[in-house]
C-alpha atoms as a PDB file:
ATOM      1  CA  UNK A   1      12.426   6.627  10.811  1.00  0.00           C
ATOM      2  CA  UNK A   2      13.040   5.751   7.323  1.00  0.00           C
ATOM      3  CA  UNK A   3      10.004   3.684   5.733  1.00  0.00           C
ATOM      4  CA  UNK A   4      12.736   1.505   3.843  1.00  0.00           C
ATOM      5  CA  UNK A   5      14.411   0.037   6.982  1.00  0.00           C
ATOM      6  CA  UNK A   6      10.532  -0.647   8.464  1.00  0.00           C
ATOM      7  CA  UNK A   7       9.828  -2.544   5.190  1.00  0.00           C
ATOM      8  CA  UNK A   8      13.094  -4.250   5.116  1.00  0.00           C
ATOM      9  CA  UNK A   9      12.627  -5.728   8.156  1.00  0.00           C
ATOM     10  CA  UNK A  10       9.883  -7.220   7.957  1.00  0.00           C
ATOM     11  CA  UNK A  11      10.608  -8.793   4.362  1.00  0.00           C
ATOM     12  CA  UNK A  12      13.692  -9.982   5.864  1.00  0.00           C
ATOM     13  CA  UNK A  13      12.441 -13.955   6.284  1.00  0.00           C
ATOM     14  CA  UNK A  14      14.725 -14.534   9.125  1.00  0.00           C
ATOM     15  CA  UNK A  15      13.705 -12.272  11.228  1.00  0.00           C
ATOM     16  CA  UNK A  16      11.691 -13.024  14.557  1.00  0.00           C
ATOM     17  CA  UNK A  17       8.740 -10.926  13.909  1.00  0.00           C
ATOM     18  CA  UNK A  18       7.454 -12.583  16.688  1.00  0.00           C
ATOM     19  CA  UNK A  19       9.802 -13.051  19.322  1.00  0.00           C
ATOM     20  CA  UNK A  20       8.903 -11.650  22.851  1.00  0.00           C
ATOM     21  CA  UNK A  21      12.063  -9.467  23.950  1.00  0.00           C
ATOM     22  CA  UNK A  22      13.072  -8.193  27.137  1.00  0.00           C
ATOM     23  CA  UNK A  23      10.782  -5.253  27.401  1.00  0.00           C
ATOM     24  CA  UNK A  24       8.231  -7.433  26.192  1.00  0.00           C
ATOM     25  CA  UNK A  25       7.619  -5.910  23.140  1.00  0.00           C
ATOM     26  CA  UNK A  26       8.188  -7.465  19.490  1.00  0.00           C
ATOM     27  CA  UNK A  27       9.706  -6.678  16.201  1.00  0.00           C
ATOM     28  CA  UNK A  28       5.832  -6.390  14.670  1.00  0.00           C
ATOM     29  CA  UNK A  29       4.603  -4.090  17.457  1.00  0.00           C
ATOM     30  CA  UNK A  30       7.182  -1.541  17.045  1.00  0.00           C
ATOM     31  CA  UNK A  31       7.161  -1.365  13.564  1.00  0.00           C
ATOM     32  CA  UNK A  32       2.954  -1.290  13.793  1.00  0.00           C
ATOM     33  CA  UNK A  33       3.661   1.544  16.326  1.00  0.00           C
ATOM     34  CA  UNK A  34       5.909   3.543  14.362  1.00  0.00           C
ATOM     35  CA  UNK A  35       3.655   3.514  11.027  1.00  0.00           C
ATOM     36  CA  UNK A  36       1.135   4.693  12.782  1.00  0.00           C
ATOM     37  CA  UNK A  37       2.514   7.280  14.592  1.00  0.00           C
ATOM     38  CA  UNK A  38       3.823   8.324  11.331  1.00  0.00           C
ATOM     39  CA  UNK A  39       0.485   7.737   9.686  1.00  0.00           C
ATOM     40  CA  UNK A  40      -0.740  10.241  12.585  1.00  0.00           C
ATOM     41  CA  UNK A  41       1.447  13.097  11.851  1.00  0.00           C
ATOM     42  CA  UNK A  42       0.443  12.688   8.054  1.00  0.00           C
ATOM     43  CA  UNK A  43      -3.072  13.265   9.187  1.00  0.00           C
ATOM     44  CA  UNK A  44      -2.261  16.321  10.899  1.00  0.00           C
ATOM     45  CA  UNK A  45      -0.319  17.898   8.109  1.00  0.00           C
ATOM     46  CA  UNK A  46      -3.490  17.024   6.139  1.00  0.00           C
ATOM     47  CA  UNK A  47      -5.894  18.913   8.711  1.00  0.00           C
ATOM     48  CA  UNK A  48      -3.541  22.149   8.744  1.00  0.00           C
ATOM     49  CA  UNK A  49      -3.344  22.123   5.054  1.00  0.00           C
ATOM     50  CA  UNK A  50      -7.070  21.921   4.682  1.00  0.00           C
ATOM     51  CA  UNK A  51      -7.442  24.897   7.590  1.00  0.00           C
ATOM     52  CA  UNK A  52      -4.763  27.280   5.324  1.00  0.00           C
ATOM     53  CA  UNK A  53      -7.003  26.195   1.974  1.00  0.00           C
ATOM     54  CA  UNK A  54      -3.965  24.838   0.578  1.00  0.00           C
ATOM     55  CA  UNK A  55      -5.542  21.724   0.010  1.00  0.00           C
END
């Protein structure tokens, strides 16, 4: 997912960050969960660089 859609979201002021859908999930947690799943995979590119000395 595209960082710029996450961030434009949540800037937008009239949207329901809030607001409890059907699933029962909000806007904020799935944005929280997709940063950090990204922020996860980052990490791992970080440990495989480090085990191939490239960083």
């Amino acid at each position: 997912m595209n960082f710029r859609i996450i961030i434009a979201v949540v800037r937008n002021p009239e949207q329901q960050l809030f607001e409890v859908h059907q699933n029962g999930k909000t806007i904020a947690w799935a944005d929280m969960t997709a940063l950090h799943h990204n922020s996860y995979h980052i990490g791992q590119l970080k440990t495989v660089g480090r085990q191939l000395g490239v960083w």
